[in-house]
Protein backbone atom coordinates (compact mmCIF):
# COMPACT_ATOMS: atom_id res chain seq x y z
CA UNK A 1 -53.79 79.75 -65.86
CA UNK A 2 -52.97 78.50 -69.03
CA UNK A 3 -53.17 81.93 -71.01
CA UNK A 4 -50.92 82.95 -68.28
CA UNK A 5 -48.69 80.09 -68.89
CA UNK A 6 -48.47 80.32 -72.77
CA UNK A 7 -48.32 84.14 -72.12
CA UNK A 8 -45.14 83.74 -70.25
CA UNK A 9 -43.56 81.02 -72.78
CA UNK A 10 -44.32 83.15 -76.01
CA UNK A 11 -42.24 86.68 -74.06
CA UNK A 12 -39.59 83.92 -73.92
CA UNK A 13 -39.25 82.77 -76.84
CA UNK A 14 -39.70 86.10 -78.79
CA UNK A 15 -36.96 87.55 -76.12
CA UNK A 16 -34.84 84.59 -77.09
CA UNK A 17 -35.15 85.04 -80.51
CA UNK A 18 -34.34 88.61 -80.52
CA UNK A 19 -31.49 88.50 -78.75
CA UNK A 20 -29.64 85.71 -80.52
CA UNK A 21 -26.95 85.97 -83.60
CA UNK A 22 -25.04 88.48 -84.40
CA UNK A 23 -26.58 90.95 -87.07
CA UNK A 24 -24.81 91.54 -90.82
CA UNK A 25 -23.73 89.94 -93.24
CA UNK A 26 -22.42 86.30 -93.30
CA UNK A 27 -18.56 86.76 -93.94
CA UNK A 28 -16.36 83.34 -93.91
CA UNK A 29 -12.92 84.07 -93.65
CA UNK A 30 -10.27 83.89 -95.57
CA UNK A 31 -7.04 84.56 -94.26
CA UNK A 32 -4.81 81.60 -94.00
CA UNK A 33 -4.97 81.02 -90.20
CA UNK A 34 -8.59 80.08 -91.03
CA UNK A 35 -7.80 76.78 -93.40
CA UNK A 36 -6.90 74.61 -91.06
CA UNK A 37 -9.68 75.11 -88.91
CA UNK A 38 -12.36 72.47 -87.96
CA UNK A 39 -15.11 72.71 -90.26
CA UNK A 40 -18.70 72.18 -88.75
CA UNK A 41 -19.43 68.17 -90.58
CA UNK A 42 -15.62 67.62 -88.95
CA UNK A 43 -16.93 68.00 -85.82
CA UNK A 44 -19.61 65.67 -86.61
CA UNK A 45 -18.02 63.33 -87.96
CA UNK A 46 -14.30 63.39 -87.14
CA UNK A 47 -11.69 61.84 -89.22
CA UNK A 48 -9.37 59.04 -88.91
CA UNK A 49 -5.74 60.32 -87.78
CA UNK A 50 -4.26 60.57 -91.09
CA UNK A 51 -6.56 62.71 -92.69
CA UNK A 52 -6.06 65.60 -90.33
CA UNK A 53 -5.88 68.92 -92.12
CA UNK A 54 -2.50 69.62 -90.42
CA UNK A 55 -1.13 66.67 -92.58
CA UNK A 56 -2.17 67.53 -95.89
């Protein structure tokens, strides 16, 4: 039951892992439009009003 179990778990999670991402290169933009986008520790941590990147 438990061979069965971890059997079942393991087709998962190499399924999972196979079909997640996108495959290439890493490419960050850098076009203008992409400045004033939210950068991932802004969404973590957002800033007070006046420090928006539409202000600056």
């Amino acid at each position: 039951m438990k061979s069965a179990i971890l059997g079942s778990l393991l087709a998962l999670a190499i399924t999972m892992v196979m079909g997640c991402g996108m495959k290439g290169e890493l490419v960050l933009p850098t076009e203008p439009e992409s400045r004033d986008r939210a950068k991932f520790p802004d969404v973590l941590i957002p800033s007070s009003p006046s420090d928006s990147p539409a202000k600056r």
